[in-house]
C-alpha atoms as a PDB file:
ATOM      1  CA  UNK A   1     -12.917 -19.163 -10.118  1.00  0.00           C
ATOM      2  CA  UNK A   2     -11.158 -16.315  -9.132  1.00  0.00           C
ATOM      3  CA  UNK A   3     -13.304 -13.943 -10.381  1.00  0.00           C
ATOM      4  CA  UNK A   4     -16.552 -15.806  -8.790  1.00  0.00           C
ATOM      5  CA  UNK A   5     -14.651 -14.923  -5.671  1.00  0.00           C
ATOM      6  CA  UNK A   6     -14.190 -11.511  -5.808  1.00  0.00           C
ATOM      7  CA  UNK A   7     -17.665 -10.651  -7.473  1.00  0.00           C
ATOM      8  CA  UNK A   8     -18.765 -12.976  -3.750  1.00  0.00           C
ATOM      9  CA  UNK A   9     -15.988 -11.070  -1.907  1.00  0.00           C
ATOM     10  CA  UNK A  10     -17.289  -7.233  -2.866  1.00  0.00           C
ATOM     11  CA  UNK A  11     -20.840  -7.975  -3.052  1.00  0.00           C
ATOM     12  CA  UNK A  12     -20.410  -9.110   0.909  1.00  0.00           C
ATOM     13  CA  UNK A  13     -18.160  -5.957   1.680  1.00  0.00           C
ATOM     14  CA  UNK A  14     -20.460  -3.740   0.032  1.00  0.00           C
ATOM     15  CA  UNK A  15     -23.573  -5.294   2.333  1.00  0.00           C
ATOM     16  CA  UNK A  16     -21.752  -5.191   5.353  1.00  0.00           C
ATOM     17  CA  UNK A  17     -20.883  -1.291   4.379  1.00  0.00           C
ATOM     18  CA  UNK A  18     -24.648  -0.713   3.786  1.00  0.00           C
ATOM     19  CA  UNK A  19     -25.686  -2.225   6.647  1.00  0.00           C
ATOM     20  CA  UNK A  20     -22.722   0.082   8.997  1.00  0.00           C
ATOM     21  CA  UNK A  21     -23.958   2.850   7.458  1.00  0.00           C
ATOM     22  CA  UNK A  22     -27.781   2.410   7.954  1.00  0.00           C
ATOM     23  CA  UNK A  23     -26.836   2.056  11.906  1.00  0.00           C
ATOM     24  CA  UNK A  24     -25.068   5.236  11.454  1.00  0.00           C
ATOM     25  CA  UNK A  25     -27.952   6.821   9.824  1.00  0.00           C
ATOM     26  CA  UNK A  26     -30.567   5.444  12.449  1.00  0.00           C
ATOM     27  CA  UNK A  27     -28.742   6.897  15.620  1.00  0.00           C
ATOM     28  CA  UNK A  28     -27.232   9.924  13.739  1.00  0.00           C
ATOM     29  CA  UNK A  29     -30.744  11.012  12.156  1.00  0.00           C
ATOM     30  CA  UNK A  30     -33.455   9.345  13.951  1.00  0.00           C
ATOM     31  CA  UNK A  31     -32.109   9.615  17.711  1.00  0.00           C
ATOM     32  CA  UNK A  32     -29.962  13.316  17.072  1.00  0.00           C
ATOM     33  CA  UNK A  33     -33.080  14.618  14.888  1.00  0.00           C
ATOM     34  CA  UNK A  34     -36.487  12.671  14.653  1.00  0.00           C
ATOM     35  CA  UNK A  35     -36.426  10.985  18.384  1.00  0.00           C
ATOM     36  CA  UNK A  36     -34.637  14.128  19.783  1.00  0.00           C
ATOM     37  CA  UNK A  37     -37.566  15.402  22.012  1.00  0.00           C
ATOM     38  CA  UNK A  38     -38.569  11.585  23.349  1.00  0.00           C
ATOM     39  CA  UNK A  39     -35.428  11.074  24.168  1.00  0.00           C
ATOM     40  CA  UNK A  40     -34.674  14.902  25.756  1.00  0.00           C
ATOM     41  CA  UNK A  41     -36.819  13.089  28.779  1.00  0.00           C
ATOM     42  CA  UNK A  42     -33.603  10.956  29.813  1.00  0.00           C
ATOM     43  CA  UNK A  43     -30.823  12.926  31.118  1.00  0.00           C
ATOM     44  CA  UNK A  44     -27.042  11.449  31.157  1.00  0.00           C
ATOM     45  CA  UNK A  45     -24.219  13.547  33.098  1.00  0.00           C
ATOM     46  CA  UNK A  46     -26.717  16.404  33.359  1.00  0.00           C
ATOM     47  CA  UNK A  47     -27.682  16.753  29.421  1.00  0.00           C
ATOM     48  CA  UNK A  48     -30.239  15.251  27.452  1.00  0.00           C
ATOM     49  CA  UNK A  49     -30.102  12.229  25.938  1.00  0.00           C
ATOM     50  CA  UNK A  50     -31.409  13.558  22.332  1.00  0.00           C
ATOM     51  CA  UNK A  51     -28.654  16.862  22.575  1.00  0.00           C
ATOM     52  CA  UNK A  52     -25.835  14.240  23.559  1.00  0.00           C
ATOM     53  CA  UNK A  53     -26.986  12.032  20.790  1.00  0.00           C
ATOM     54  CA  UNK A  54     -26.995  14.604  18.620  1.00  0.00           C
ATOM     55  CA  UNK A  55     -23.846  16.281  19.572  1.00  0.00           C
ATOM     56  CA  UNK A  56     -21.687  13.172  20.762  1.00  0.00           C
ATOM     57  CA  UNK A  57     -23.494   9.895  20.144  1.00  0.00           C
ATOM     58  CA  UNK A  58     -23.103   9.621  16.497  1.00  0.00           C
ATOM     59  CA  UNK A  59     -19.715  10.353  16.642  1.00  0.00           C
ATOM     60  CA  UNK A  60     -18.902   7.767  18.992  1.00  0.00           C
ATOM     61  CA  UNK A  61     -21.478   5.261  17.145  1.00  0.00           C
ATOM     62  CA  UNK A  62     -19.545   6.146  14.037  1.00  0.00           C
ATOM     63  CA  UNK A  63     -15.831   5.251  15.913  1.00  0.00           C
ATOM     64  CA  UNK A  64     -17.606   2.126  17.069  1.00  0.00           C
ATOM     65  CA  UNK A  65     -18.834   1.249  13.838  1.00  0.00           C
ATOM     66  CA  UNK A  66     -14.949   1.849  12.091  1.00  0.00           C
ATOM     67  CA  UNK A  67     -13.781  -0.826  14.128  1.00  0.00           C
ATOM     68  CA  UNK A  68     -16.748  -3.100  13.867  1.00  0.00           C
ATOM     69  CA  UNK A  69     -15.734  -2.999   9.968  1.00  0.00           C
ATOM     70  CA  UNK A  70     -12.045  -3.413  10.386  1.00  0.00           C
ATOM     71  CA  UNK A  71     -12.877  -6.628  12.395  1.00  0.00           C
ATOM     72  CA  UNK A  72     -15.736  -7.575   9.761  1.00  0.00           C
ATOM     73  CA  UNK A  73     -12.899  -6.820   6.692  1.00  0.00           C
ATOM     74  CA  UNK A  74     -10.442  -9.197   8.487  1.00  0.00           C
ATOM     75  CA  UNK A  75     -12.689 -11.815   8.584  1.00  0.00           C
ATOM     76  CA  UNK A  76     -13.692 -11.371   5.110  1.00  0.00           C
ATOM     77  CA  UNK A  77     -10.065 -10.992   3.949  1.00  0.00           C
ATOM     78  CA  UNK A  78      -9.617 -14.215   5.370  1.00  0.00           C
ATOM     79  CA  UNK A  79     -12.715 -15.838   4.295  1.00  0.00           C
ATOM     80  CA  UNK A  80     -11.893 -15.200   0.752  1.00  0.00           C
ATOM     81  CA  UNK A  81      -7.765 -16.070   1.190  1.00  0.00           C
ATOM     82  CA  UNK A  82      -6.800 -11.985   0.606  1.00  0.00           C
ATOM     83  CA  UNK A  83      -5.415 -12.113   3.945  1.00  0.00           C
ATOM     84  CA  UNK A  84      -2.148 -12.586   2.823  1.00  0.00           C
END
């Protein structure tokens, strides 16, 4: 039984870390690179929105998205009885 539940426990940690990383990739690639002159129309603070995607968004996204999977990882921890 206990090894049903970690096989369950990784395969869910290892979609939740695919799916973290595929937002990371969207705003990091496709709104820094690919959307970068759509979104160069929109200006925030006095830059454009691609160029602050591009040179601040990800990063931020990617801070965003650390916590996001602490908080996911504690819930799993507990969902599975590794919390303690």
């Amino acid at each position: 039984m206990a090894k049903n539940n970690a096989k369950a426990y990784w395969k869910e940690n290892i979609r939740y870390v695919l799916i973290l990383l595929s937002i990371w990739f969207v705003v990091s690639y496709g709104l820094g690179i690919i959307l970068k002159d759509t979104l160069n129309t929109i200006k925030i603070g006095g830059f454009k929105l691609g160029f602050w995607f591009a040179q601040q968004g990800a990063i931020y996204v990617f801070v965003v998205l650390i916590f996001v999977y602490v908080r996911l990882m504690n819930k799993l921890d507990k969902k599975y009885g590794y919390d303690k």
